[in-house]
PDB file of N, CA and C in Angstrom:
ATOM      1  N   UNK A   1      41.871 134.778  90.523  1.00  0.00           N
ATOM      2  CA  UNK A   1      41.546 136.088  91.056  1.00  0.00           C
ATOM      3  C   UNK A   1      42.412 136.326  92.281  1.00  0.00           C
ATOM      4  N   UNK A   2      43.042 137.639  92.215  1.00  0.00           N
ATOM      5  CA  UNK A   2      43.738 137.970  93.406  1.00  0.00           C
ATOM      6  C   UNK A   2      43.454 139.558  93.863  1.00  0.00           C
ATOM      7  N   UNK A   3      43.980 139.870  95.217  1.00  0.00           N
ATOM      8  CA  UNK A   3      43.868 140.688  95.430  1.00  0.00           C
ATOM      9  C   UNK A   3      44.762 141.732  95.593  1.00  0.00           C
ATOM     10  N   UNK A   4      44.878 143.323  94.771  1.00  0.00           N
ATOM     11  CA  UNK A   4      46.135 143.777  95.157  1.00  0.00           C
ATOM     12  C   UNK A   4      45.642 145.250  95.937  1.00  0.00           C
ATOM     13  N   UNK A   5      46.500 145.883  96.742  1.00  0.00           N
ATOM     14  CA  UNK A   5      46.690 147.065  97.484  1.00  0.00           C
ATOM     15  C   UNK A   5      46.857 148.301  96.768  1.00  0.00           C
ATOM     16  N   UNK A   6      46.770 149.435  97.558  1.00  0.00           N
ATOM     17  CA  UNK A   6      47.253 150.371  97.077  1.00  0.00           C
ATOM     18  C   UNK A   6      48.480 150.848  96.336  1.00  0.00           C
ATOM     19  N   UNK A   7      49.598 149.742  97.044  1.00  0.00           N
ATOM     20  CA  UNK A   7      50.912 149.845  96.418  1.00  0.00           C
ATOM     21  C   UNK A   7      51.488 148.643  96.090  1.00  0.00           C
ATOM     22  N   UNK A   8      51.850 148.360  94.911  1.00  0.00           N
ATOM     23  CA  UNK A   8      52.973 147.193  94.988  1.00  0.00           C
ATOM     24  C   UNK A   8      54.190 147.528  93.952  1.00  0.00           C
ATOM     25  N   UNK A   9      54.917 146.570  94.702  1.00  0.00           N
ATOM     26  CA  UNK A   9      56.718 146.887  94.189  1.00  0.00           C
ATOM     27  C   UNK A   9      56.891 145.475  93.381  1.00  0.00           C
ATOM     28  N   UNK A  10      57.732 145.395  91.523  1.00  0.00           N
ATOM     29  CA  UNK A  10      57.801 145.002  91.155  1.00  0.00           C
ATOM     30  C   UNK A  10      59.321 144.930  90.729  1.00  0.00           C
ATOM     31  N   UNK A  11      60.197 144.025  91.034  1.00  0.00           N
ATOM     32  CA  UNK A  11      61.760 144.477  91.127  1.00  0.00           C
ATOM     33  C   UNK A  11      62.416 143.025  89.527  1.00  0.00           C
ATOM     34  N   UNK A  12      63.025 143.229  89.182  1.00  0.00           N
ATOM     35  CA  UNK A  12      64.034 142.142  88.473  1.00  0.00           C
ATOM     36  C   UNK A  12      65.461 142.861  87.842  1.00  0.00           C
ATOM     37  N   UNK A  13      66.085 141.855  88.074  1.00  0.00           N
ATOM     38  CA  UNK A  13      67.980 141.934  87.831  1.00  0.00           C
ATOM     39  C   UNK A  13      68.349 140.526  87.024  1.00  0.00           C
ATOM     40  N   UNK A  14      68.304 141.175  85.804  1.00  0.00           N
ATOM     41  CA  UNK A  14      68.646 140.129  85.116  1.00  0.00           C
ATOM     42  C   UNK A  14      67.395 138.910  85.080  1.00  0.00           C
ATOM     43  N   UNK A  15      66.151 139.180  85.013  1.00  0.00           N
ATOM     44  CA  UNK A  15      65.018 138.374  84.781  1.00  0.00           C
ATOM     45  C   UNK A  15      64.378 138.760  84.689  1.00  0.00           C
ATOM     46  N   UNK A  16      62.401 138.312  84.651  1.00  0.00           N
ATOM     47  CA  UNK A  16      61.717 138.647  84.240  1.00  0.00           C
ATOM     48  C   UNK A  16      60.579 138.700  85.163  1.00  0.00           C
ATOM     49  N   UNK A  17      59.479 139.698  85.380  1.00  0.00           N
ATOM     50  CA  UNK A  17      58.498 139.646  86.095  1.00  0.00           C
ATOM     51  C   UNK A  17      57.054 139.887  85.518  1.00  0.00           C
ATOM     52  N   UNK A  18      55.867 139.011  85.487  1.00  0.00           N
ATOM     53  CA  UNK A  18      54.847 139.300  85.046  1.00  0.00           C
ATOM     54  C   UNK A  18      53.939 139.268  85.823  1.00  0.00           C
ATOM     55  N   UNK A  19      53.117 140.667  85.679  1.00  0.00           N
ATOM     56  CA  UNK A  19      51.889 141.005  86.466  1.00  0.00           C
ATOM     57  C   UNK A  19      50.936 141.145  85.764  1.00  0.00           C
ATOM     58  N   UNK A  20      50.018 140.408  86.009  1.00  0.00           N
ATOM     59  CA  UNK A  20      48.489 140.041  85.594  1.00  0.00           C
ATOM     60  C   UNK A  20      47.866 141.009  86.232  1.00  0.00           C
ATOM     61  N   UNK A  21      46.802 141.696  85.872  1.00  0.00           N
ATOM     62  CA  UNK A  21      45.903 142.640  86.497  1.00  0.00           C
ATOM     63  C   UNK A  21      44.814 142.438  86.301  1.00  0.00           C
ATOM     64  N   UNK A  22      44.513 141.541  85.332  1.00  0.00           N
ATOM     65  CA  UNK A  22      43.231 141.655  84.295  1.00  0.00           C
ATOM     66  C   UNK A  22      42.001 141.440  85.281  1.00  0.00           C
ATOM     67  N   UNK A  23      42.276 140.287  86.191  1.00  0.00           N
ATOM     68  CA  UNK A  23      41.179 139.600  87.180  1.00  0.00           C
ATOM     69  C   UNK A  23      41.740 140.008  88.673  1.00  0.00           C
ATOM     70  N   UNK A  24      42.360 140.916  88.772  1.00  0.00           N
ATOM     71  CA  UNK A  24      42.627 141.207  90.145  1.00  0.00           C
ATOM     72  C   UNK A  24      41.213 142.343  90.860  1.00  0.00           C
ATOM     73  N   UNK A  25      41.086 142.446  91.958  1.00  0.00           N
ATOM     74  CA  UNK A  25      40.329 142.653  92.993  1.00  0.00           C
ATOM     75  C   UNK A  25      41.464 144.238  93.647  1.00  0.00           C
ATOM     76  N   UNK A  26      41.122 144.866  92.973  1.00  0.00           N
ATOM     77  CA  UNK A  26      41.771 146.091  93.471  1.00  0.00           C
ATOM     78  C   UNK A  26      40.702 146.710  94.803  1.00  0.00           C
ATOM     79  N   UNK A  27      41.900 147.136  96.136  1.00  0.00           N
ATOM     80  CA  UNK A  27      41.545 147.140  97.238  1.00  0.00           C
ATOM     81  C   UNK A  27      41.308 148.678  97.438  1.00  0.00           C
ATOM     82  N   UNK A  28      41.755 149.481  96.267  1.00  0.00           N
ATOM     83  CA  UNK A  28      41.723 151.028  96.356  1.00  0.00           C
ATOM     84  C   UNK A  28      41.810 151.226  94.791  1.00  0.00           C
ATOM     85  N   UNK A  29      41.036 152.373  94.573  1.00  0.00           N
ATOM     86  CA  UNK A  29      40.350 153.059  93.766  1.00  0.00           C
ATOM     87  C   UNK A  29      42.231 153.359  92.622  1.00  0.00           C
ATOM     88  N   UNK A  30      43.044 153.770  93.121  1.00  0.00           N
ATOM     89  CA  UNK A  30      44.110 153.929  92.443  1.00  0.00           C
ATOM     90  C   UNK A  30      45.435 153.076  93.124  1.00  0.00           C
ATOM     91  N   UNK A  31      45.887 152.108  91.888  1.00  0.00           N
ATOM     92  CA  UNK A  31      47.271 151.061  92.671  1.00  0.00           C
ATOM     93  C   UNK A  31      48.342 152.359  91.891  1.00  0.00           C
ATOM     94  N   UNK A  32      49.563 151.940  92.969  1.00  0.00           N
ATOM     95  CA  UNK A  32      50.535 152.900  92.524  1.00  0.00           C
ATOM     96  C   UNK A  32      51.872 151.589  92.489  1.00  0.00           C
ATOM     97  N   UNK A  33      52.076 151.230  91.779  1.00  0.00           N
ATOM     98  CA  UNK A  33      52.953 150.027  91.018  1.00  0.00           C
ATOM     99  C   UNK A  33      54.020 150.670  90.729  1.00  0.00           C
ATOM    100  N   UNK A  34      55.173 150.225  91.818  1.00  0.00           N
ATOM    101  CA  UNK A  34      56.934 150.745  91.155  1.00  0.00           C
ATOM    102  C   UNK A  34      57.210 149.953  90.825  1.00  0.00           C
ATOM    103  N   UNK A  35      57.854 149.626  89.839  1.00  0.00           N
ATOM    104  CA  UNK A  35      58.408 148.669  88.664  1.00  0.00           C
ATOM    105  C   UNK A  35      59.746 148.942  88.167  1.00  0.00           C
ATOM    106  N   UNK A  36      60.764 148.467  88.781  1.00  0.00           N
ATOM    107  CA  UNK A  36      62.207 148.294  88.413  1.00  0.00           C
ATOM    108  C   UNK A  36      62.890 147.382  87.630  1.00  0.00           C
ATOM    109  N   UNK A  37      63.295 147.063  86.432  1.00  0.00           N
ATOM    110  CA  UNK A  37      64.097 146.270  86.009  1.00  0.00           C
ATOM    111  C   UNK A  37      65.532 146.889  85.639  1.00  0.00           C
ATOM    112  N   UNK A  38      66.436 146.054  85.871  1.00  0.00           N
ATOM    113  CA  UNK A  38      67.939 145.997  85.509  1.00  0.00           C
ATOM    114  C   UNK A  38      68.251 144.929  84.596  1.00  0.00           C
ATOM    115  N   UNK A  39      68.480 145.536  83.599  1.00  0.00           N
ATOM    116  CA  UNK A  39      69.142 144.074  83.003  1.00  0.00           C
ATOM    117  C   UNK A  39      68.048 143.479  82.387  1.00  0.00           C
ATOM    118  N   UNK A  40      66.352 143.508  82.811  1.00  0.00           N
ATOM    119  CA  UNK A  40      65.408 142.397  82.691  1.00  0.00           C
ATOM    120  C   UNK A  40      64.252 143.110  82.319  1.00  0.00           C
ATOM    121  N   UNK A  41      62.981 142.337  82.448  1.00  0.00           N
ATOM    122  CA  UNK A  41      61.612 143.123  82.070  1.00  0.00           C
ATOM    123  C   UNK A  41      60.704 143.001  82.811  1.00  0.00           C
ATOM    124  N   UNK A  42      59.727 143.681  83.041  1.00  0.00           N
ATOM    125  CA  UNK A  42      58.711 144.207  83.832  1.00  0.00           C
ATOM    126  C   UNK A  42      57.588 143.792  83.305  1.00  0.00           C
ATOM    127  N   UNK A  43      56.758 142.942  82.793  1.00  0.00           N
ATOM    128  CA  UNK A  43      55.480 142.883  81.403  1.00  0.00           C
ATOM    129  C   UNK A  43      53.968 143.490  83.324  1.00  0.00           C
ATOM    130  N   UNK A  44      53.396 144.395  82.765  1.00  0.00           N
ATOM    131  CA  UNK A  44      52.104 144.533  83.256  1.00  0.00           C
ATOM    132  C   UNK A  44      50.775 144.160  81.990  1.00  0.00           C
ATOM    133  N   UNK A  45      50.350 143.432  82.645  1.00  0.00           N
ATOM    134  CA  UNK A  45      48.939 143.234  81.866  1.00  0.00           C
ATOM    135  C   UNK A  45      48.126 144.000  82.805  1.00  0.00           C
ATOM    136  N   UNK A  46      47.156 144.830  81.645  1.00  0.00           N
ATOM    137  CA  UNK A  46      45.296 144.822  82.485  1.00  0.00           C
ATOM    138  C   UNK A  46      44.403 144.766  81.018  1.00  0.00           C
ATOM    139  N   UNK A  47      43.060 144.896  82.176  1.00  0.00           N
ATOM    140  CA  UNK A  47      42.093 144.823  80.766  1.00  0.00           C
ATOM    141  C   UNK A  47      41.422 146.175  80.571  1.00  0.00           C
ATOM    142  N   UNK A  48      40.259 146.089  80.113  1.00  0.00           N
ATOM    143  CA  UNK A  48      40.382 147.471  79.069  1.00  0.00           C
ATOM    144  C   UNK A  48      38.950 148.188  79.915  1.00  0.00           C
ATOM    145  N   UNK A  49      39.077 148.000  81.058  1.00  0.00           N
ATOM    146  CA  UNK A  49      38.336 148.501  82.156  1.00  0.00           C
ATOM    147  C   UNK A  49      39.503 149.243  83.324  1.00  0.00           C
ATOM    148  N   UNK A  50      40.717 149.416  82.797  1.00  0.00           N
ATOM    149  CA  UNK A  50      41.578 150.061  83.765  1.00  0.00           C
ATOM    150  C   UNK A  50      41.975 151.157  83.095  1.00  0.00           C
ATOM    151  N   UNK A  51      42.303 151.931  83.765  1.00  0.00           N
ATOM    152  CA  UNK A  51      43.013 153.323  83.191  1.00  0.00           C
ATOM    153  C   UNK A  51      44.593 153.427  83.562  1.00  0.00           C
ATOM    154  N   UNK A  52      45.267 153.945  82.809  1.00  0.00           N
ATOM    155  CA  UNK A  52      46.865 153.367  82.865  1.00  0.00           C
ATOM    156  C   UNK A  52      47.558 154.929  82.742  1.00  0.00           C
ATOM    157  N   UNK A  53      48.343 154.979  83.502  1.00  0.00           N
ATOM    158  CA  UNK A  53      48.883 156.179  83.534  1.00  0.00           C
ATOM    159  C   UNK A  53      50.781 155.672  84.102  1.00  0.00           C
ATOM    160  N   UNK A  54      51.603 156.020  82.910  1.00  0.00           N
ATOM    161  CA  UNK A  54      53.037 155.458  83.237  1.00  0.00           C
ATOM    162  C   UNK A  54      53.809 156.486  83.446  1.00  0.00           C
ATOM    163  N   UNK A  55      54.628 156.433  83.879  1.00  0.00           N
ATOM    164  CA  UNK A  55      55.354 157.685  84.506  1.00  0.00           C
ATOM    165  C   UNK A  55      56.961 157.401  84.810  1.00  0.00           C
ATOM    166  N   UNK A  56      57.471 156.485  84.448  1.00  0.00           N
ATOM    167  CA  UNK A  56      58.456 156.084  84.970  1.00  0.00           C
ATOM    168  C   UNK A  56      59.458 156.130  83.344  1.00  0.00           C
ATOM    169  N   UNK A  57      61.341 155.650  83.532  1.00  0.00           N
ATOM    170  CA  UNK A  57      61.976 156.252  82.506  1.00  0.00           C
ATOM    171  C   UNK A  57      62.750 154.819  82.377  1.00  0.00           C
ATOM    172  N   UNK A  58      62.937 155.152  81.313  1.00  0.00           N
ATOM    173  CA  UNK A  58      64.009 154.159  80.525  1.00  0.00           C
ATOM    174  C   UNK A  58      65.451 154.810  80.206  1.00  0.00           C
ATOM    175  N   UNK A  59      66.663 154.178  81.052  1.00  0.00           N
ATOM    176  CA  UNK A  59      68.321 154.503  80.380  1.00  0.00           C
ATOM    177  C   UNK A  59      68.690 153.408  79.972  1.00  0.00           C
ATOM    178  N   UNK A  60      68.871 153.417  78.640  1.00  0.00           N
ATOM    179  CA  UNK A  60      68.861 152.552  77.469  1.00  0.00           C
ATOM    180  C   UNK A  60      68.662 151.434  77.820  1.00  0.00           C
ATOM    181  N   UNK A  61      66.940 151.466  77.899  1.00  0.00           N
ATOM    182  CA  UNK A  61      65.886 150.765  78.071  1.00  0.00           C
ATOM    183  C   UNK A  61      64.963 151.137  77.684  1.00  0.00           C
ATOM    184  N   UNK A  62      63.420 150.443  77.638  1.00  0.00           N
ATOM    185  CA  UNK A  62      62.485 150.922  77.503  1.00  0.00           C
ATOM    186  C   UNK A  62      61.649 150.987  78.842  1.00  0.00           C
ATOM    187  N   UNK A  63      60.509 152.283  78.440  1.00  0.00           N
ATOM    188  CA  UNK A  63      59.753 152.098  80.028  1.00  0.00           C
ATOM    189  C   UNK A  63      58.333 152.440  78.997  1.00  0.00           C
ATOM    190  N   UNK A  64      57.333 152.318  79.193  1.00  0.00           N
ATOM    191  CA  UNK A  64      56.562 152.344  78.093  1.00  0.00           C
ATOM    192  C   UNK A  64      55.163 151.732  78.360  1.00  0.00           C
ATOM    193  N   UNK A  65      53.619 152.521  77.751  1.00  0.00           N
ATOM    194  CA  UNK A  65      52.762 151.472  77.154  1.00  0.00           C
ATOM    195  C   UNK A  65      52.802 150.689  75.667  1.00  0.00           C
ATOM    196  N   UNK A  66      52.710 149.552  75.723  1.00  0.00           N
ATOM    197  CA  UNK A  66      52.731 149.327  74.300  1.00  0.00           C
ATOM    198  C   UNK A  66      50.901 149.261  73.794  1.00  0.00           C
ATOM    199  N   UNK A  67      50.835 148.960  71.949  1.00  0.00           N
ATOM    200  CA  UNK A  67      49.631 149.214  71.649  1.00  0.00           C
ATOM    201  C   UNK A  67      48.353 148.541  72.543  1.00  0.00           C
ATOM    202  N   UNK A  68      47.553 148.815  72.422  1.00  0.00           N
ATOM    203  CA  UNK A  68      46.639 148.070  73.610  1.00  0.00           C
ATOM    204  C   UNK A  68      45.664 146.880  72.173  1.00  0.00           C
ATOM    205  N   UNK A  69      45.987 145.873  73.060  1.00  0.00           N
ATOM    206  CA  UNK A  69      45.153 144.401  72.178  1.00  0.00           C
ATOM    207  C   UNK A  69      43.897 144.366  72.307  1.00  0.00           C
ATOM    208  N   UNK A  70      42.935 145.557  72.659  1.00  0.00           N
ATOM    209  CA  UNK A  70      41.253 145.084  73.062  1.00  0.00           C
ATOM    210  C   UNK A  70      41.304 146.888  73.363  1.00  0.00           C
ATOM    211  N   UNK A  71      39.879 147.389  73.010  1.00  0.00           N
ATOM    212  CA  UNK A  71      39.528 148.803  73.091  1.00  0.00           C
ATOM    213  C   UNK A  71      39.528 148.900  74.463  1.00  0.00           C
ATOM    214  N   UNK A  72      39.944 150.129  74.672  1.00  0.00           N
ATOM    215  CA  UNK A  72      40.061 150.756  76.399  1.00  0.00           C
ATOM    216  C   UNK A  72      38.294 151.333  76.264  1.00  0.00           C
ATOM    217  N   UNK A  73      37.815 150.673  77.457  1.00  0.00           N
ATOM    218  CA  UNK A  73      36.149 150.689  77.796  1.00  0.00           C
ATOM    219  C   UNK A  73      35.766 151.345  79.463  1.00  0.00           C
ATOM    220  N   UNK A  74      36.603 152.453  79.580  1.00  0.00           N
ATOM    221  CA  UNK A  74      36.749 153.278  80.945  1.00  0.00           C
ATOM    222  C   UNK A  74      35.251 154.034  81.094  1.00  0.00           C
ATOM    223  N   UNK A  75      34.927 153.527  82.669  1.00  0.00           N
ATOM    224  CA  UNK A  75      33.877 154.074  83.138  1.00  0.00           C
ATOM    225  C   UNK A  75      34.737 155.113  84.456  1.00  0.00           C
ATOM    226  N   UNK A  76      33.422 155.852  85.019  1.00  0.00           N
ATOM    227  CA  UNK A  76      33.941 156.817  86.002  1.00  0.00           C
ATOM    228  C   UNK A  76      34.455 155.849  87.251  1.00  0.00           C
ATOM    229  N   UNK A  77      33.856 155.088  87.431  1.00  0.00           N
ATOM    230  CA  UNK A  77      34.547 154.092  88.596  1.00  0.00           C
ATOM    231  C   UNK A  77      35.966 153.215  88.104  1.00  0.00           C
ATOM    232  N   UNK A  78      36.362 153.292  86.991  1.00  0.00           N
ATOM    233  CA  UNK A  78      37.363 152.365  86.700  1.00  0.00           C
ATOM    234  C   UNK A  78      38.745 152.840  87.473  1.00  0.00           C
ATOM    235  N   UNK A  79      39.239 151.401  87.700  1.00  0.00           N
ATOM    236  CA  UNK A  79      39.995 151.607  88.771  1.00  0.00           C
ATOM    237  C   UNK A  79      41.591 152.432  87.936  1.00  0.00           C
ATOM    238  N   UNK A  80      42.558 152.849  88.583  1.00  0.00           N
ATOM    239  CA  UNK A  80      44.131 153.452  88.015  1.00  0.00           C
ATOM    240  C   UNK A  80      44.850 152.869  88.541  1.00  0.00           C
ATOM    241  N   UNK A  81      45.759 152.222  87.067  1.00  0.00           N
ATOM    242  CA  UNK A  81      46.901 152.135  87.596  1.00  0.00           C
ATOM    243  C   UNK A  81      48.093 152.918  87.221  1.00  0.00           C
ATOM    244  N   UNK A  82      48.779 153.066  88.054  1.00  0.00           N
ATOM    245  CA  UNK A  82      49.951 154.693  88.178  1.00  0.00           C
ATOM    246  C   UNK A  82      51.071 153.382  88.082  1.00  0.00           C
ATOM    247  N   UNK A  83      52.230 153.287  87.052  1.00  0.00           N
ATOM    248  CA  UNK A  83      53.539 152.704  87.201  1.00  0.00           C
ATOM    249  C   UNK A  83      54.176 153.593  87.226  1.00  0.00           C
ATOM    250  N   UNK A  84      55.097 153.656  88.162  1.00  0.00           N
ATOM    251  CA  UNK A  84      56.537 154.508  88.223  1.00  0.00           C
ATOM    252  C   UNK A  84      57.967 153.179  88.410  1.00  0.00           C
ATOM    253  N   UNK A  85      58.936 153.910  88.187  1.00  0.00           N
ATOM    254  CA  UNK A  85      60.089 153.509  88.292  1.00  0.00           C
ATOM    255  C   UNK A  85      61.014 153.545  87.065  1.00  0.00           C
ATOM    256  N   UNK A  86      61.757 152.998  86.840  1.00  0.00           N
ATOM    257  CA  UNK A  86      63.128 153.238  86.178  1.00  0.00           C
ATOM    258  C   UNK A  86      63.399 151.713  85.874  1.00  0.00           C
ATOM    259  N   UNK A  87      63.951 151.575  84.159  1.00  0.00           N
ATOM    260  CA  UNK A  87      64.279 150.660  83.559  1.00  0.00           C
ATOM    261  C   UNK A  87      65.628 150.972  83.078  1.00  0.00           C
ATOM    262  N   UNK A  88      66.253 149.938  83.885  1.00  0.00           N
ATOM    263  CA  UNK A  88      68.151 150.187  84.009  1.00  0.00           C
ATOM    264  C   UNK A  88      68.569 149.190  82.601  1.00  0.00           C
ATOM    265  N   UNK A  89      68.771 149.232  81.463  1.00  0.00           N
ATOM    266  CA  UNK A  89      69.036 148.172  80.368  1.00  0.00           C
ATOM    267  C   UNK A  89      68.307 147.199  80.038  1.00  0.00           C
ATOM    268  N   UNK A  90      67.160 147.308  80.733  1.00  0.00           N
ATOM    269  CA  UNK A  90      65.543 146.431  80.645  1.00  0.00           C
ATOM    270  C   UNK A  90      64.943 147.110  80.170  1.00  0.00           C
ATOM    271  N   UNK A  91      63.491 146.107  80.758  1.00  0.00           N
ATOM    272  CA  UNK A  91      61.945 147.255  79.887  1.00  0.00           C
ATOM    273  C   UNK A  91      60.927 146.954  81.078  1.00  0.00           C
ATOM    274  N   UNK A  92      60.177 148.019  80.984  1.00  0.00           N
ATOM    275  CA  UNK A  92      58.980 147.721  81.864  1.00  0.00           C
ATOM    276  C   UNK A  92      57.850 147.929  80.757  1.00  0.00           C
ATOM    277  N   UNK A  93      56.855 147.244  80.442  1.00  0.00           N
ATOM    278  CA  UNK A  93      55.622 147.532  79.668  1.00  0.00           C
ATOM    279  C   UNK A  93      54.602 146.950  80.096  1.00  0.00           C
ATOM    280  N   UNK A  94      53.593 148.061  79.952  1.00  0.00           N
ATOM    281  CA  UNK A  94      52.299 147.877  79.942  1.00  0.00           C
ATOM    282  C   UNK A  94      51.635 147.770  79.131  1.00  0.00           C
ATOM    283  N   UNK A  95      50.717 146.658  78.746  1.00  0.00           N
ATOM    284  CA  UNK A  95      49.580 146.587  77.966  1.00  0.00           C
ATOM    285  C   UNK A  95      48.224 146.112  78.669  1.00  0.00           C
ATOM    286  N   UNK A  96      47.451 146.687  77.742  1.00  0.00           N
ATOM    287  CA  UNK A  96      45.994 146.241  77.823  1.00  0.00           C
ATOM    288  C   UNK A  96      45.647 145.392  77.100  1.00  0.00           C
ATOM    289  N   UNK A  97      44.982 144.080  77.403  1.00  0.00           N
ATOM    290  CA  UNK A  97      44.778 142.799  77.102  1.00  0.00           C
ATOM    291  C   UNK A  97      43.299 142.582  77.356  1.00  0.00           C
ATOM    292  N   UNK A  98      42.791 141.373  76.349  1.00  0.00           N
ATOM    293  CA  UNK A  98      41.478 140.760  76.973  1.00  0.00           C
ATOM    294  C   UNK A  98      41.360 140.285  78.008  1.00  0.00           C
ATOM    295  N   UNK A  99      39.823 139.932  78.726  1.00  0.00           N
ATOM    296  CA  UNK A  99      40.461 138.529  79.642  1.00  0.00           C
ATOM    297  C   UNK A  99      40.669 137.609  79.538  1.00  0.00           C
ATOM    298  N   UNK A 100      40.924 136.565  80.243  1.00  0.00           N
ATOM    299  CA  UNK A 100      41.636 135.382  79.585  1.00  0.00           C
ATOM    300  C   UNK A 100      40.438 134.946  78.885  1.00  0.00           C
ATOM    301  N   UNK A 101      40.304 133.907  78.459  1.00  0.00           N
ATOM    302  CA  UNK A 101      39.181 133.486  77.527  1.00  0.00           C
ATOM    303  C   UNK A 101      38.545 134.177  76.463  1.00  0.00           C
ATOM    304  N   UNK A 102      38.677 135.516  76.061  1.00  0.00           N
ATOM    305  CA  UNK A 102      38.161 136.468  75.698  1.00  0.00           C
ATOM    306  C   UNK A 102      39.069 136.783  74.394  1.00  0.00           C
ATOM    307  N   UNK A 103      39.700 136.310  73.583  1.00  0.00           N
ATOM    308  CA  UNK A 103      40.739 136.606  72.733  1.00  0.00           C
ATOM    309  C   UNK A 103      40.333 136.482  71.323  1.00  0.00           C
ATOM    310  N   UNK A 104      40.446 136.340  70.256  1.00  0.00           N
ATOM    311  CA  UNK A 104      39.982 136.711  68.988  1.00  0.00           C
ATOM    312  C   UNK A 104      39.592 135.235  68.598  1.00  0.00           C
ATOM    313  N   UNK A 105      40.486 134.156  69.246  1.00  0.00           N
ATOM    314  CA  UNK A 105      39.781 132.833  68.628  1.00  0.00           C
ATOM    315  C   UNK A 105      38.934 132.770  69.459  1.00  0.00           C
ATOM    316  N   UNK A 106      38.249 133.232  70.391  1.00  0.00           N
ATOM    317  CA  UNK A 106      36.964 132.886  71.136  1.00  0.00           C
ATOM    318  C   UNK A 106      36.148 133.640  70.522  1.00  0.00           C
ATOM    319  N   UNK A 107      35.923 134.777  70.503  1.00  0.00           N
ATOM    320  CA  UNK A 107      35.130 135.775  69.749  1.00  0.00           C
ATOM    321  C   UNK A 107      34.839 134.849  68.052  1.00  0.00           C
ATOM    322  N   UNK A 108      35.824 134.276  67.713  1.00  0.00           N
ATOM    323  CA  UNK A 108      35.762 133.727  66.153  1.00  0.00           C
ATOM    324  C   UNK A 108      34.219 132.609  66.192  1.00  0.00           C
ATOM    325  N   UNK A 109      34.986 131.619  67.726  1.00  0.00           N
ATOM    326  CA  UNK A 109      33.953 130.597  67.651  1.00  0.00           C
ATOM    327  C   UNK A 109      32.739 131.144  68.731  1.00  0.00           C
ATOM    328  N   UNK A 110      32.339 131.810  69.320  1.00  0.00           N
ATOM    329  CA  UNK A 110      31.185 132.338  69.077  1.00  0.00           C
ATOM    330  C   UNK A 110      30.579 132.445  68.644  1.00  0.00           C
ATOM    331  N   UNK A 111      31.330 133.222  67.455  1.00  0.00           N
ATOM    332  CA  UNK A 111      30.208 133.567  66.243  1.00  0.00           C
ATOM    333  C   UNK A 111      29.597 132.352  65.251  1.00  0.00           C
ATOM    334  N   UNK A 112      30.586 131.875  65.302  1.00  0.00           N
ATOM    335  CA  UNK A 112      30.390 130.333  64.664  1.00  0.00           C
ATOM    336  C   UNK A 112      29.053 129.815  65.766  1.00  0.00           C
ATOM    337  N   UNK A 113      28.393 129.739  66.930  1.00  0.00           N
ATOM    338  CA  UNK A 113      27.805 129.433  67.749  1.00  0.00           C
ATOM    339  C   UNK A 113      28.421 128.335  68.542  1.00  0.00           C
ATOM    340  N   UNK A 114      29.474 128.021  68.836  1.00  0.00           N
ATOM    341  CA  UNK A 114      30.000 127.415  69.770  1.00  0.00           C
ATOM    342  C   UNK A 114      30.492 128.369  71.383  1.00  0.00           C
TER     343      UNK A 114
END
């Protein structure tokens, strides 16, 4: 568990950056996440208690949500996240994910009663 701010800056040139959201401790009601890659990729995870709003462009790149892995389950308090920025021959993507532990082979053995 971590904690993030109102704003954070997510930069890569020629590499890769991954942001976990799923278990973060958001300090304000809406994070506003600039996300730059050159050359590289951007991966945002959250879970399906966030609301996602992308805004940012791809030159021959991608900038993008991809399909979401777990139903989006938005209440009026759920927190936003706003990505902006620009993907220079990279990608920036967002998806919505379980939480960790929470993935289809857990759900499987559950049911099984384990």
């Amino acid at each position: 568990v971590w904690e993030i701010g109102a704003t954070h800056t997510a930069f890569t040139l020629m590499g890769g950056v991954d942001l976990d959201l799923r278990q973060a401790h958001f300090t304000s009601p809406e994070v506003v996440i600039t996300a730059n890659a050159v050359m590289g990729g951007v991966d945002i995870i959250v879970n399906q208690w966030t609301r996602i709003s992308v805004e940012g462009v791809g030159i021959m790149g991608d900038f993008s949500q991809s399909k979401d892995k777990v139903a989006a389950e938005i209440q009026p308090n759920s927190p936003l996240v706003r990505v902006k920025g620009i993907a220079l021959m990279g990608a920036v993507n967002v998806q919505r994910k379980p939480m960790p532990g929470e993935g289809p082979a857990s759900r499987w053995l559950k049911q099984l009663g384990f």
